[in-house]
C-alpha atoms as a PDB file:
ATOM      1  CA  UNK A   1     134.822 158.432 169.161  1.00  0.00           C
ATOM      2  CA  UNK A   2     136.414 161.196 168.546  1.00  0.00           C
ATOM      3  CA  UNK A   3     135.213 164.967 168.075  1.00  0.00           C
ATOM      4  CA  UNK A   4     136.666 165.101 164.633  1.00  0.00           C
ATOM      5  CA  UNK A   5     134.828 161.815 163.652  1.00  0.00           C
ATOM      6  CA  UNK A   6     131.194 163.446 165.170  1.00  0.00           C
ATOM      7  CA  UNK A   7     131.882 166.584 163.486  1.00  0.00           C
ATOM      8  CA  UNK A   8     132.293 164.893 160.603  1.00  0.00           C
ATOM      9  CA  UNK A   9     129.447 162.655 160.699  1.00  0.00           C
ATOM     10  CA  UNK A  10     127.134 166.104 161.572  1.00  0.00           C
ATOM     11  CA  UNK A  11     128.623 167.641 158.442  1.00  0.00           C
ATOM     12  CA  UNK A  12     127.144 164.254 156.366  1.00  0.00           C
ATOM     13  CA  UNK A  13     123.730 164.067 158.603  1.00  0.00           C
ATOM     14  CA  UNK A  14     123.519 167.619 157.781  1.00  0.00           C
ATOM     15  CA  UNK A  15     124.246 167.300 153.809  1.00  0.00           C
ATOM     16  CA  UNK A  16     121.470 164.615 154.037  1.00  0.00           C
ATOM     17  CA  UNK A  17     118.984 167.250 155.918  1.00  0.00           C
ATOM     18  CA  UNK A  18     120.300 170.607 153.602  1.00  0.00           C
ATOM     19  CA  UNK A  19     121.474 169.242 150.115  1.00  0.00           C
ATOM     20  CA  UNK A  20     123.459 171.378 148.616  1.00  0.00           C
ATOM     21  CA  UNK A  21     124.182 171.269 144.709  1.00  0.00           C
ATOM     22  CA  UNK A  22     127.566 169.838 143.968  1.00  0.00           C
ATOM     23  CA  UNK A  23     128.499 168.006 146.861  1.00  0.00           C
ATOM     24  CA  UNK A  24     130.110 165.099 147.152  1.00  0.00           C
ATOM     25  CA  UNK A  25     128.061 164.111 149.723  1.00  0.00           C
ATOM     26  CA  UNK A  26     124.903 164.647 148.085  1.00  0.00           C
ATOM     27  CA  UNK A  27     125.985 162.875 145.278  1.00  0.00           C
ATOM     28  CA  UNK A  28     126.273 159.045 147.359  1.00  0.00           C
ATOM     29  CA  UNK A  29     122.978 160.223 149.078  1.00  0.00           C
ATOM     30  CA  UNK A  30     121.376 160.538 145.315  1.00  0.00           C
ATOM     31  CA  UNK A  31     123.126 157.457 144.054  1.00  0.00           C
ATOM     32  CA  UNK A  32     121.805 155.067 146.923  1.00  0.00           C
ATOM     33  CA  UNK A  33     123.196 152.691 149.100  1.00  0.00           C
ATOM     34  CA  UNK A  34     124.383 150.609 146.439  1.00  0.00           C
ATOM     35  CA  UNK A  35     126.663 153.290 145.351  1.00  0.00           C
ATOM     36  CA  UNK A  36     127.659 154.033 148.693  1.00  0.00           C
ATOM     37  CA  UNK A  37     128.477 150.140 149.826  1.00  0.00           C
ATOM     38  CA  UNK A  38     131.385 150.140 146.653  1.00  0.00           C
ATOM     39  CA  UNK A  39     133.214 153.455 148.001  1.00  0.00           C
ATOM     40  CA  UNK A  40     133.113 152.125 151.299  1.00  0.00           C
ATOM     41  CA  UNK A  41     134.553 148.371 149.347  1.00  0.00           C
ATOM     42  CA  UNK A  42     137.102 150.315 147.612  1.00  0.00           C
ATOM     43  CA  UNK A  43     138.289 152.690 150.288  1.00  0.00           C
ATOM     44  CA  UNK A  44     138.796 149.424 152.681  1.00  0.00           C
ATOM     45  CA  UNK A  45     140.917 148.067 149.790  1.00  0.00           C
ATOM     46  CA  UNK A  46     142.588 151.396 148.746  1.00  0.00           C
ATOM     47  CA  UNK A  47     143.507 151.085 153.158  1.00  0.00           C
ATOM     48  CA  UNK A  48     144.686 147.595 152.941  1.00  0.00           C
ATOM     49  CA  UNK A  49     147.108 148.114 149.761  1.00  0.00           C
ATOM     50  CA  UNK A  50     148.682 151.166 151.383  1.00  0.00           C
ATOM     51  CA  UNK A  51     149.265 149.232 154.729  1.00  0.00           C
ATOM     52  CA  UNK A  52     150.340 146.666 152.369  1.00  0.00           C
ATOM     53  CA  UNK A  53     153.215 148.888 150.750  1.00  0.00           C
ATOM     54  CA  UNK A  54     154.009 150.342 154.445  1.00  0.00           C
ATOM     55  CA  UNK A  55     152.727 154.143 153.548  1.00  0.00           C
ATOM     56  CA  UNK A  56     152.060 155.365 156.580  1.00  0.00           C
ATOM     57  CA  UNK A  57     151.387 158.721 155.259  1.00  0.00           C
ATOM     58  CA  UNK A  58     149.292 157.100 152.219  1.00  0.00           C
ATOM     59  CA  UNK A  59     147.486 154.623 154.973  1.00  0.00           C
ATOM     60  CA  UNK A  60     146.486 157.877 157.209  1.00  0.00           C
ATOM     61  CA  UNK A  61     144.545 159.271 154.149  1.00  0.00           C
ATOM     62  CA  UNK A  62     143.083 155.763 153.188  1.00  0.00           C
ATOM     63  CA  UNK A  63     142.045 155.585 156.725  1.00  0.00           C
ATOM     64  CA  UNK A  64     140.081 158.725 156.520  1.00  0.00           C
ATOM     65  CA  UNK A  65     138.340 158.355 153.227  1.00  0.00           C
ATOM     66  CA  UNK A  66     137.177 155.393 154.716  1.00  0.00           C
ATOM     67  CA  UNK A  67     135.845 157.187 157.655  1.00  0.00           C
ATOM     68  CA  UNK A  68     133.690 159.513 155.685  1.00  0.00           C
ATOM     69  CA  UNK A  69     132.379 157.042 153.765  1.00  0.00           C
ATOM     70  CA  UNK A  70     131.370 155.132 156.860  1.00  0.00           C
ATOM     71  CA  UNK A  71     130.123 157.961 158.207  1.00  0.00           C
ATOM     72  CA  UNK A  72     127.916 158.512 155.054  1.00  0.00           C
ATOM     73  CA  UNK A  73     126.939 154.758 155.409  1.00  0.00           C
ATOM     74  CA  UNK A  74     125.619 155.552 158.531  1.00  0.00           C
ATOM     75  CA  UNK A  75     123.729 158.462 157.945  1.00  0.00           C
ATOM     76  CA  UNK A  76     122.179 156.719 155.314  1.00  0.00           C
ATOM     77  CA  UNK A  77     120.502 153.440 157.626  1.00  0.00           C
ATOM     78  CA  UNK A  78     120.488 155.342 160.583  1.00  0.00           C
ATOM     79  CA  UNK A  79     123.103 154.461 162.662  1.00  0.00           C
ATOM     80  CA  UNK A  80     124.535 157.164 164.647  1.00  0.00           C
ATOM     81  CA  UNK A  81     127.710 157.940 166.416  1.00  0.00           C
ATOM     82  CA  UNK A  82     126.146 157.287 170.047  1.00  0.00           C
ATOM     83  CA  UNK A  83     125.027 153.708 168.800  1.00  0.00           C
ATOM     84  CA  UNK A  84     128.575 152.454 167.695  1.00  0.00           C
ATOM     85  CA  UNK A  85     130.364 154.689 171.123  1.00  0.00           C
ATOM     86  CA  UNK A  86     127.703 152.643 173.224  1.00  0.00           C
ATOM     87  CA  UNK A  87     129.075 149.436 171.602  1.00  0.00           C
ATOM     88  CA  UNK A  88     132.296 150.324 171.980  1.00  0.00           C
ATOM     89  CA  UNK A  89     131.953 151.148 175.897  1.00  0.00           C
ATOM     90  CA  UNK A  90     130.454 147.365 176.066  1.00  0.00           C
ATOM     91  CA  UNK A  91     133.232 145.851 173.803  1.00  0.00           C
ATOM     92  CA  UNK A  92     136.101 147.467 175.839  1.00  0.00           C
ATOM     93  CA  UNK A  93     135.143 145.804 178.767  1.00  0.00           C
ATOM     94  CA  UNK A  94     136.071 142.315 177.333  1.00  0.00           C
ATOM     95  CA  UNK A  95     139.046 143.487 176.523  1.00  0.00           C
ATOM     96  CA  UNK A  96     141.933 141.089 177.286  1.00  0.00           C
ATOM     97  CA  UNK A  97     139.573 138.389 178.101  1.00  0.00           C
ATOM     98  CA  UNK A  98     140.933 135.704 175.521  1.00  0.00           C
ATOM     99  CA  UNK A  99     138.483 132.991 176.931  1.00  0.00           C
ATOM    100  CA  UNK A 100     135.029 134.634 174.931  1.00  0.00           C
ATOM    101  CA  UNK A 101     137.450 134.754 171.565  1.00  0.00           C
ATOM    102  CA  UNK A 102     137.328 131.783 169.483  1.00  0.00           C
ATOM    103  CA  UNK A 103     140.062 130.467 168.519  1.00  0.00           C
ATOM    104  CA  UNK A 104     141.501 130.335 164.696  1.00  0.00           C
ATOM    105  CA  UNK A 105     144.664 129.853 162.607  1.00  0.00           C
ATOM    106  CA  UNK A 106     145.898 133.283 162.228  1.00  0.00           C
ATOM    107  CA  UNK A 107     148.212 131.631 158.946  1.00  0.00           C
ATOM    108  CA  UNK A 108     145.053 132.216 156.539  1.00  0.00           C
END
């Protein structure tokens, strides 16, 4: 992933570790995982209606609210960047290999 993701995730694994009053960050952590499950819902639809309306510049931003709040999801259960990387790695290599993909209508 990239540096600016890890960095990122630090900054939230580091909020969780140091909270500091008035963040943001601190804020989802206090609220729960309930809380942070419906930013993460409405920053994927917040990204879906700007690639929708073909916003690049509005899609970039969606993208990377969505980001932190995954990264925030993350911190919260415990998943961290070298888990999802490692996954990645493993993914990548079936890469192009249409035979392990099942098939569906792409219409729906």
């Amino acid at each position: 992933m990239s540096d600016a993701f890890r960095e990122m995730y630090e900054v939230v694994a580091n909020r969780r570790e140091n909270p500091q009053e008035g963040s943001y960050t601190c804020y989802l952590f206090d609220k729960g995982l309930d809380k942070i499950l419906k930013k993460c819902g409405e920053e994927c639809t917040e990204m879906v209606i700007a690639a929708k309306n073909a916003d690049n510049e509005e899609l970039a931003n969606e993208i990377n609210d969505l980001l932190y709040h995954m990264a925030v999801l993350m911190v919260e259960r415990g998943v961290t960047v070298d888990e999802i990387e490692d996954i990645m790695r493993e993914r990548s290599k079936k890469i192009g290999n249409l035979k392990q993909f099942h098939v569906s209508d792409h219409n729906t």
